[in-house]
Structures are given as C-alpha cells and as structure tokens.
C-alpha atoms as a PDB file:
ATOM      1  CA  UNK A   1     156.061  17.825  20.530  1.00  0.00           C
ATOM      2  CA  UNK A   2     157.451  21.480  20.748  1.00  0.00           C
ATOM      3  CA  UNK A   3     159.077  23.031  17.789  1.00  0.00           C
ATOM      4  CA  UNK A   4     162.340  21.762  15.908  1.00  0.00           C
ATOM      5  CA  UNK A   5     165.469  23.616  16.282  1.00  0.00           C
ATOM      6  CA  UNK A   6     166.720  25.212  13.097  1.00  0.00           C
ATOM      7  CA  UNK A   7     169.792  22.641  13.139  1.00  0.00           C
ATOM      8  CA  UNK A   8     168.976  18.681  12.864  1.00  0.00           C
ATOM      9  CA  UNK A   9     168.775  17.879  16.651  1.00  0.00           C
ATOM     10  CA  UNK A  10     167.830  14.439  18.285  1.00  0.00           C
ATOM     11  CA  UNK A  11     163.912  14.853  16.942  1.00  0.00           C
ATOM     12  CA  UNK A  12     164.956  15.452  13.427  1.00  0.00           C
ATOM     13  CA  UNK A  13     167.531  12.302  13.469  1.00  0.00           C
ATOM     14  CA  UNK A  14     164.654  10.329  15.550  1.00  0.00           C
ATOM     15  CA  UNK A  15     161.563  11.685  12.973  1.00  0.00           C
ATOM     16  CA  UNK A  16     163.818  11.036   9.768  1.00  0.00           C
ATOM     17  CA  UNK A  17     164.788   7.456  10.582  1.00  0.00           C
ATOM     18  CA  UNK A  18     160.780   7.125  11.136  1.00  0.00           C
ATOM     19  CA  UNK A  19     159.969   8.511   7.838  1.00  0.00           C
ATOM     20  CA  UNK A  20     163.034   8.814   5.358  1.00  0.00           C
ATOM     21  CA  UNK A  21     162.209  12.447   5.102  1.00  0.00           C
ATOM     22  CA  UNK A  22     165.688  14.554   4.601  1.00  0.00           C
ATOM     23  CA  UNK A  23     165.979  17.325   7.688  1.00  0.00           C
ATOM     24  CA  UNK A  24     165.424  19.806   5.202  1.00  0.00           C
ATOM     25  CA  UNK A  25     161.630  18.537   4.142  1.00  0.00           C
ATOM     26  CA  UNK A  26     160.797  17.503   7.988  1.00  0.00           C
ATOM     27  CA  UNK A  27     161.506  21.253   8.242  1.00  0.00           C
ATOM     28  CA  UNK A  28     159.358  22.358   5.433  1.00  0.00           C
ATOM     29  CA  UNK A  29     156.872  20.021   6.649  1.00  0.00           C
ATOM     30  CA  UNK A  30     156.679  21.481  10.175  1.00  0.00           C
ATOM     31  CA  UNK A  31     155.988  24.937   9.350  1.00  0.00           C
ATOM     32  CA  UNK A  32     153.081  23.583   6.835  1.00  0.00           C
ATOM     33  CA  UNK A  33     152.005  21.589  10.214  1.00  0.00           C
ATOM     34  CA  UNK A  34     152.226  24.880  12.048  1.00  0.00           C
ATOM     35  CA  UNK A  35     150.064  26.645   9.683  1.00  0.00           C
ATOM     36  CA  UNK A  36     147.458  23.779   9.156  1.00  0.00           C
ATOM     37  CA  UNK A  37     147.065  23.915  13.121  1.00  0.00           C
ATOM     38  CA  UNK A  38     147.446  28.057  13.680  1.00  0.00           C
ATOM     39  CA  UNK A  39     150.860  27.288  15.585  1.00  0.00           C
ATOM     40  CA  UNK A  40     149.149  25.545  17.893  1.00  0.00           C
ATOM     41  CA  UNK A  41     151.203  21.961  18.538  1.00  0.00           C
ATOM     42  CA  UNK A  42     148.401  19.319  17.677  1.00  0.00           C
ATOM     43  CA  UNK A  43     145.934  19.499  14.599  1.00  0.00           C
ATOM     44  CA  UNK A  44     142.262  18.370  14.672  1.00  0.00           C
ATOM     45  CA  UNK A  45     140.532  17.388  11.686  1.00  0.00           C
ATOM     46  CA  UNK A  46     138.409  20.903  11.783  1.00  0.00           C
ATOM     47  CA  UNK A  47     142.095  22.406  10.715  1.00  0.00           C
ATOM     48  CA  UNK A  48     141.726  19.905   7.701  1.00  0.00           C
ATOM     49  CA  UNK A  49     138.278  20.992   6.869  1.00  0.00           C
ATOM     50  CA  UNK A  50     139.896  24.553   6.009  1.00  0.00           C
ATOM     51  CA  UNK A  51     141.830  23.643   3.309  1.00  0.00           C
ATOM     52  CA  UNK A  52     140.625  25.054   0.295  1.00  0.00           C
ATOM     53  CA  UNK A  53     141.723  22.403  -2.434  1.00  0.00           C
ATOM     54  CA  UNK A  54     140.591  19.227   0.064  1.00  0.00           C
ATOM     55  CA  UNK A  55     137.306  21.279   0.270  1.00  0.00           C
ATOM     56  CA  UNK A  56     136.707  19.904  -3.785  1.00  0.00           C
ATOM     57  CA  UNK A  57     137.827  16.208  -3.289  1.00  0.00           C
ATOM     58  CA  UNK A  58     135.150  14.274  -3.520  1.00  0.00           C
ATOM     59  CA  UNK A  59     137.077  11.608  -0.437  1.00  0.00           C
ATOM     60  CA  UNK A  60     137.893  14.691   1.739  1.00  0.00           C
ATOM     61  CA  UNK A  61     136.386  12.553   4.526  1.00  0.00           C
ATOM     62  CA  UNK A  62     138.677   9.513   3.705  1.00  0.00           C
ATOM     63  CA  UNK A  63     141.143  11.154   3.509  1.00  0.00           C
ATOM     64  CA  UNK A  64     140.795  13.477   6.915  1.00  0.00           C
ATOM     65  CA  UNK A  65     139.936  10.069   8.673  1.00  0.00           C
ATOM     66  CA  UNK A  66     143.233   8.542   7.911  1.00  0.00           C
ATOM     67  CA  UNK A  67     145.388  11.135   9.561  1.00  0.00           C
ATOM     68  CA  UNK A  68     143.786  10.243  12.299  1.00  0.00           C
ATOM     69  CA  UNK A  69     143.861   6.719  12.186  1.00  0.00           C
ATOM     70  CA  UNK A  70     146.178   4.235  14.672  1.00  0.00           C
ATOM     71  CA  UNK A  71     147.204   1.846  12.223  1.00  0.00           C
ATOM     72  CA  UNK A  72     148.726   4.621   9.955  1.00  0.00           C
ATOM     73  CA  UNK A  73     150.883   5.854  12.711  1.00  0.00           C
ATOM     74  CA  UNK A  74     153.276   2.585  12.598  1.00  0.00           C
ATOM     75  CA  UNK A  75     152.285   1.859  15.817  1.00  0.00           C
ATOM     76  CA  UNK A  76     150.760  -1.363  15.470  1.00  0.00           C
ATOM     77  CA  UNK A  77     147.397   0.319  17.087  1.00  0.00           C
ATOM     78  CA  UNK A  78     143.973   0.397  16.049  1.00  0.00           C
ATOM     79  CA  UNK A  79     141.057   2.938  16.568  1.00  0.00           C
ATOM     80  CA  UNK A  80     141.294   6.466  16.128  1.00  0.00           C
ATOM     81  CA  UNK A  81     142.603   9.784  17.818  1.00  0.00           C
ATOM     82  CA  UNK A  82     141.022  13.566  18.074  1.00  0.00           C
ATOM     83  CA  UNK A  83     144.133  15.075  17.426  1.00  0.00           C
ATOM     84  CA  UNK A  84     147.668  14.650  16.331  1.00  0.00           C
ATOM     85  CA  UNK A  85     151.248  15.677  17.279  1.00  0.00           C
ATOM     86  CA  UNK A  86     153.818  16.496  14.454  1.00  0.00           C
ATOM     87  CA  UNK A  87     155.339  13.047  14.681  1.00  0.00           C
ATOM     88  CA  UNK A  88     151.888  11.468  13.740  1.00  0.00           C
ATOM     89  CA  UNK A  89     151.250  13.841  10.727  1.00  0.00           C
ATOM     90  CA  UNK A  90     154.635  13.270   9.671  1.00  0.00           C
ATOM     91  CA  UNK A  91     154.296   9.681   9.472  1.00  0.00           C
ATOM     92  CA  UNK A  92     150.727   9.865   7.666  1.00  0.00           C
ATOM     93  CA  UNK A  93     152.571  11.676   5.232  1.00  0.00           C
ATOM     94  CA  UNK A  94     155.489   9.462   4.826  1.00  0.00           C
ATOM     95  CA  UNK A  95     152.843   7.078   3.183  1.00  0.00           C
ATOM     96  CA  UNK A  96     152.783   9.585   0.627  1.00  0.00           C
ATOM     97  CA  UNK A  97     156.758   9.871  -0.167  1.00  0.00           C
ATOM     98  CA  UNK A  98     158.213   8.595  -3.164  1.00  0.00           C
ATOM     99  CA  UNK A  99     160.686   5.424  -2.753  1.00  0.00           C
ATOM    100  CA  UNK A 100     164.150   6.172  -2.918  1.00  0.00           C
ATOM    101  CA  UNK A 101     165.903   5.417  -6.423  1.00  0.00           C
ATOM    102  CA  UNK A 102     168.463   3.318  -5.254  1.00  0.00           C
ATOM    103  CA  UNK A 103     166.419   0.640  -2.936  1.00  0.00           C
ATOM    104  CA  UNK A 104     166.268  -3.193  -3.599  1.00  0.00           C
ATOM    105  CA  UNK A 105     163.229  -5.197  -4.931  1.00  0.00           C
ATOM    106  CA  UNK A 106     162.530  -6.321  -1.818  1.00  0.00           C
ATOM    107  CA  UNK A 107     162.268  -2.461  -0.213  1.00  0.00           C
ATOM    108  CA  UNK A 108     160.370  -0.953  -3.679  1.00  0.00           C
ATOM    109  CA  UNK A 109     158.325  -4.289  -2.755  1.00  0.00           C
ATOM    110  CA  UNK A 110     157.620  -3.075   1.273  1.00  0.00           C
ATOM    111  CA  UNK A 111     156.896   0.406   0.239  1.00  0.00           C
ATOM    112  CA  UNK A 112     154.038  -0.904  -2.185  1.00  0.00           C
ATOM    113  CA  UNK A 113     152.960  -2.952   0.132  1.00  0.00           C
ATOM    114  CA  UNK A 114     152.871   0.047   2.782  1.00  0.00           C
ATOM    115  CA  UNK A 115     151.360   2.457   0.725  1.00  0.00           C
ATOM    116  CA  UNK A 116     148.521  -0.360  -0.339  1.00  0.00           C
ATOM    117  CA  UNK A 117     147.783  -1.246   3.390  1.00  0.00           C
ATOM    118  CA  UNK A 118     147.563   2.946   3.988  1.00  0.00           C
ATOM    119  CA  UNK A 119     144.906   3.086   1.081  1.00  0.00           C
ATOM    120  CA  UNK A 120     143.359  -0.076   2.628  1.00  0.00           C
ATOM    121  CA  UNK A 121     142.409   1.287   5.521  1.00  0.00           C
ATOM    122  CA  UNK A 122     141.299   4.537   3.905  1.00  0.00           C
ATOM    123  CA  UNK A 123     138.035   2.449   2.773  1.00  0.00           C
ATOM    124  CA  UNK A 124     137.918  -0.028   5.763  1.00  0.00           C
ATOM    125  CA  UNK A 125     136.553   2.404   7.834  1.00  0.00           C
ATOM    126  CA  UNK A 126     135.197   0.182  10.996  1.00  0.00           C
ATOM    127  CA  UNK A 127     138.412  -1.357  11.544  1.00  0.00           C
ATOM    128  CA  UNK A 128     137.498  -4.962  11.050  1.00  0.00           C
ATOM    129  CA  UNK A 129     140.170  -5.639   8.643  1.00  0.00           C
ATOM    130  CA  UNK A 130     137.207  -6.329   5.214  1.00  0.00           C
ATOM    131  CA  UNK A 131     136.197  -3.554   3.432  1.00  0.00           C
ATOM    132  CA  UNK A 132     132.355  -4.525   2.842  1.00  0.00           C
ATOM    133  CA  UNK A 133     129.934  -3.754   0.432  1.00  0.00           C
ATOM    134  CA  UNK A 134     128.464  -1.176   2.312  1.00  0.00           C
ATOM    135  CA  UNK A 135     131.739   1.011   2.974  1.00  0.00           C
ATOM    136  CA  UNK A 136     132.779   0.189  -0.871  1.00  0.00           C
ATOM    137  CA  UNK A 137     129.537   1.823  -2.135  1.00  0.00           C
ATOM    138  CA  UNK A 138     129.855   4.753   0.288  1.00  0.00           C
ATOM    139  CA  UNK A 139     133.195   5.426  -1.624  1.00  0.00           C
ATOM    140  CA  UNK A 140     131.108   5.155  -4.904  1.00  0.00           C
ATOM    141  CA  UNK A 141     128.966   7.427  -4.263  1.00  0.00           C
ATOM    142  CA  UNK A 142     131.042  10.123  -2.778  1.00  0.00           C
ATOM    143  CA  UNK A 143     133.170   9.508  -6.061  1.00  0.00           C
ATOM    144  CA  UNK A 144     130.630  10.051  -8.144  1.00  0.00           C
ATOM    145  CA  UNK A 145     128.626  12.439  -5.785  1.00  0.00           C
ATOM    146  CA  UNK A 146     130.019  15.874  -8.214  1.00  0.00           C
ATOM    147  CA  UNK A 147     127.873  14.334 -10.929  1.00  0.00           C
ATOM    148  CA  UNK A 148     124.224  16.282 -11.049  1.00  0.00           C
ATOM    149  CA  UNK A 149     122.790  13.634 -13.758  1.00  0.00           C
ATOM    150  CA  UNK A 150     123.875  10.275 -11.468  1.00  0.00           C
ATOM    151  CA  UNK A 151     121.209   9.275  -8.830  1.00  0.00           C
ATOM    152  CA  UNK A 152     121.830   7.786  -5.841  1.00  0.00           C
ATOM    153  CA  UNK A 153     120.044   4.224  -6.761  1.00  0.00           C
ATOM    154  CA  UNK A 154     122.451   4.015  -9.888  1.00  0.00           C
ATOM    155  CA  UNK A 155     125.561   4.781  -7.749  1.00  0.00           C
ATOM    156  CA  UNK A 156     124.598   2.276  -5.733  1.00  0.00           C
ATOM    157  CA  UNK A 157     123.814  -0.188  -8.627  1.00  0.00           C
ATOM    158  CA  UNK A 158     127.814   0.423  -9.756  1.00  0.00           C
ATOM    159  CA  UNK A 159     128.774   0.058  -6.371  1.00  0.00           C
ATOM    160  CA  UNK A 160     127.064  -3.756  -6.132  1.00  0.00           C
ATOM    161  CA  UNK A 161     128.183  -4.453  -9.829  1.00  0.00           C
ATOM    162  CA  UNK A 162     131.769  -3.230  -8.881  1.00  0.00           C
ATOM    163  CA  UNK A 163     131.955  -5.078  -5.984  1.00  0.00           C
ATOM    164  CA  UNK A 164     130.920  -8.247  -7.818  1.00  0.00           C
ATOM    165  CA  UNK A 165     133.517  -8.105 -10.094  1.00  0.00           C
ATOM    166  CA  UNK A 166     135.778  -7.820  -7.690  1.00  0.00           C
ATOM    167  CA  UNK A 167     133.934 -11.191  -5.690  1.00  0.00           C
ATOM    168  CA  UNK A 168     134.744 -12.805  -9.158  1.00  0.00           C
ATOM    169  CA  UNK A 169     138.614 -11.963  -9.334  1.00  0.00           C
ATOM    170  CA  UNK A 170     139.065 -12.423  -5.718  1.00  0.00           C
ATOM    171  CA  UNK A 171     136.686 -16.020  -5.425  1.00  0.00           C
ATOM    172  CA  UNK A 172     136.438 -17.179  -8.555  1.00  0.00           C
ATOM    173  CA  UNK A 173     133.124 -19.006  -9.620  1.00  0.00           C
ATOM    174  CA  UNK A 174     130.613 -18.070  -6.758  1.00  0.00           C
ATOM    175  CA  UNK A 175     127.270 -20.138  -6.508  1.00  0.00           C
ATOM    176  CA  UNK A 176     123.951 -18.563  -6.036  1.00  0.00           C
ATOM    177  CA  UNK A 177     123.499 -18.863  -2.264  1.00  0.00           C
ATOM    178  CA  UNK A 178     127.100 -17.418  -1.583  1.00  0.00           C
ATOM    179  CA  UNK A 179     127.926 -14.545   0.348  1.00  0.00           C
ATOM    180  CA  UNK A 180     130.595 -12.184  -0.356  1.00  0.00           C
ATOM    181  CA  UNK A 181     131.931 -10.868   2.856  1.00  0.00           C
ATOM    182  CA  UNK A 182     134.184  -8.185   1.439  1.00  0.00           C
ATOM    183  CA  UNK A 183     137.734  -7.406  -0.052  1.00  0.00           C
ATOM    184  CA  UNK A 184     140.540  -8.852   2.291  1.00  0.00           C
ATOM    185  CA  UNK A 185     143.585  -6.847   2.216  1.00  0.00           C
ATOM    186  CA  UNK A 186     145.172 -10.018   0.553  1.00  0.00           C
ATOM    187  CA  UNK A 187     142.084  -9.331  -2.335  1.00  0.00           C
ATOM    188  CA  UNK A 188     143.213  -6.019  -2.256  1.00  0.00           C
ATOM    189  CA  UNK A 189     146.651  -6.696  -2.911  1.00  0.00           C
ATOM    190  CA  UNK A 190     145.286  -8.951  -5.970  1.00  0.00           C
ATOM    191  CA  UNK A 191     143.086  -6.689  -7.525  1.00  0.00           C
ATOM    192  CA  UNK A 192     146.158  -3.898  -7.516  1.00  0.00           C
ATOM    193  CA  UNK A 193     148.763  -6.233  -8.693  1.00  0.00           C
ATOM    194  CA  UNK A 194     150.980  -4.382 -11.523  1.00  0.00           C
ATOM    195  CA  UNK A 195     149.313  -0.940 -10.378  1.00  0.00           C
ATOM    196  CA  UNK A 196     152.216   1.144  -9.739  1.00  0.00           C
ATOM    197  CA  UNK A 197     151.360   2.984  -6.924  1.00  0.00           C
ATOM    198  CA  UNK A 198     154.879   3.866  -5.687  1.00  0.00           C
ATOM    199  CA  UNK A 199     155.122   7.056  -7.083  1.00  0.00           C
ATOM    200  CA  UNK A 200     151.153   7.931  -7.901  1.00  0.00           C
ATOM    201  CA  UNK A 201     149.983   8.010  -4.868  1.00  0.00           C
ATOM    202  CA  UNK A 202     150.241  11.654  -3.173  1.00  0.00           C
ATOM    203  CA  UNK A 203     148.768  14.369  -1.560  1.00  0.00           C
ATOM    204  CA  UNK A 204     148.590  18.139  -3.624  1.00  0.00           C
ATOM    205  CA  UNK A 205     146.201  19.725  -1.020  1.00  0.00           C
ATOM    206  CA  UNK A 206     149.063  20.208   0.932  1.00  0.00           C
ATOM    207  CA  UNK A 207     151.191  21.526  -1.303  1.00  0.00           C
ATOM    208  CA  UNK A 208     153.734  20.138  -0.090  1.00  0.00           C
ATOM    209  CA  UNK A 209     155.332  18.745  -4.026  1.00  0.00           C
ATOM    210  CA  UNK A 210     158.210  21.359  -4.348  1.00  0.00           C
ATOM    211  CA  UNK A 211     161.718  20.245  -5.452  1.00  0.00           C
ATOM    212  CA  UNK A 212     162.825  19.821  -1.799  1.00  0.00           C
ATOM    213  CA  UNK A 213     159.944  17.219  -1.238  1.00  0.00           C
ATOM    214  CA  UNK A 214     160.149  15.650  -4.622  1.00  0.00           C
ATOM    215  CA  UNK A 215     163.973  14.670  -4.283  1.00  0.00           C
END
C-alpha cells in the first residue's frame, strides 16, 4: 500500500478498525515501517535482521518468523509470506497493543485469547496446529543459548523434562508406553491460565512504547 495522507483518510479509518490503533500511532507506526524497510513499501525479514536490539534476543528468529506468518494477519490463512505490506505489519503489531481500559470481560477475555494464539504460533513453527517436543526444545535452547557454561545435551535434557511436566498438567497420569504428541493450543491455554499476558506481552526492539503508543 502507498503512503498515508497526513489527515485520517479511508486507509487510516479501514487500518484502525483492523487494529484499534488511534490515527495518530498508525502514523507513528508507518514512518517506523518506512524506516525498517528504507522507504521502500514492503519489508523482508533481512530489514528485521538489522535491528540492533532484536540482534541480542535470544528468539530473534521467532519472532522475525511471525511477522511473516498467515495466521497472524487475521486472515484465516496459513503458511508464510517473503514480504509484507504496511497493513500486515500493522496487524502483527496489533497483537502487541494493550487492551483498552474500558472493554468488557468478554473482550479483555478475546484479547487474551488473541495474544495467546499469536504466541502459539510463535513456537508451532510447521503449522500443524501441536507444538512438539522437538520445536519446544529448539526454543530451549535458543533461550538458554547466551549461557557459555550450559551444553547442548543439558538444554536438551530441560527441554524433555519441561515438556513432561507440561504432558502431566495437560494429561494427567500418563502410563509408560504413552506418547505425548505435543501442547494443543487448548494445553496451551491451560498451562497459561491466570498469566496475565494482556499488558506483558510487547515488542521494545521497535521502539515503538512512547506515550502516543502506550495510551
């Protein structure tokens, strides 16, 4: 999409129904988008790879992925893309906005459940709706990957005990010969109960948490 208008036009009113961004922070927003991509109109995750703070989080790659990912762009899609327009970064980053003050418990319940599917998909990176033992421990171990003392057996050891715990909460009793398949998003939702992740979950890299964007 070409570049907003200085004065809310059609794509602001369009974008901020999408999102619940004000026309003031889609505007912010868009110039950040401009400089992420060098004014160019679509962003690739190379223009990610430049930013200095995401350079030292130990999920950059999670986190790239998932601006780039169908099923965050409220599209009911799955796979993912090579680059994005402004409408699709916007909406990846609407995951990140705060709920409103004034919203029922049934919307403060939507946007948890949003933000938990968004965070979902972060770690089930082939699409097929589990996230398995394999993709859990590769989020271990990039975790703990800063840590010089840590090999990469006992990463994977916490990895197998973590995701056994979570077997436990999620199954219950488990006999000898069963297999855990992996955390459902329903398992997920379980294990995060009375985590509020409403207003923790956000991106600094970006820099985008000024007053304007905190509102």
């Amino acid at each position: 999409m070409g570049a907003l208008q200085s004065s809310p036009g059609p794509e602001y009113v369009d974008l901020a129904e999408k999102t619940g961004f004000s026309y003031e922070q889609i505007g912010v927003l868009h110039k950040r988008f401009k400089q992420l991509s060098h004014n160019e109109n679509t962003l690739q995750r190379d223009h990610f790879k430049e930013i200095p703070d995401l350079a030292c989080n130990p999920i950059r790659l999670q986190i790239i992925e998932a601006f780039f990912d169908r099923r965050n762009f409220r599209q009911n899609e799955a796979g993912n893309v090579e680059e994005i327009g402004f409408e699709e970064f916007l909406v990846v980053m609407s995951h990140f906005r705060p709920p409103a003050l004034h919203i029922t418990t049934e919307q403060r319940e939507s946007v948890r459940k949003e933000k938990l599917r968004f965070l979902f998909n972060m770690h089930d990176t082939d699409n097929d709706g589990t996230i398995t033992l394999e993709e859990y421990r590769h989020v271990v171990e990039e975790l703990l990957s800063h840590s010089e003392t840590l090999e990469k057996d006992k990463a994977k050891s916490i990895a197998d005990a973590a995701m056994l715990e979570v077997a436990g909460i999620s199954m219950g009793h488990m006999e000898p010969d069963e297999f855990y398949e992996g955390i459902t998003f329903e398992d997920f939702l379980k294990l995060l109960k009375g985590f509020e992740i409403e207003t923790k979950m956000n991106i600094r890299f970006l820099k985008m948490d000024t007053p304007t964007l905190c509102k």
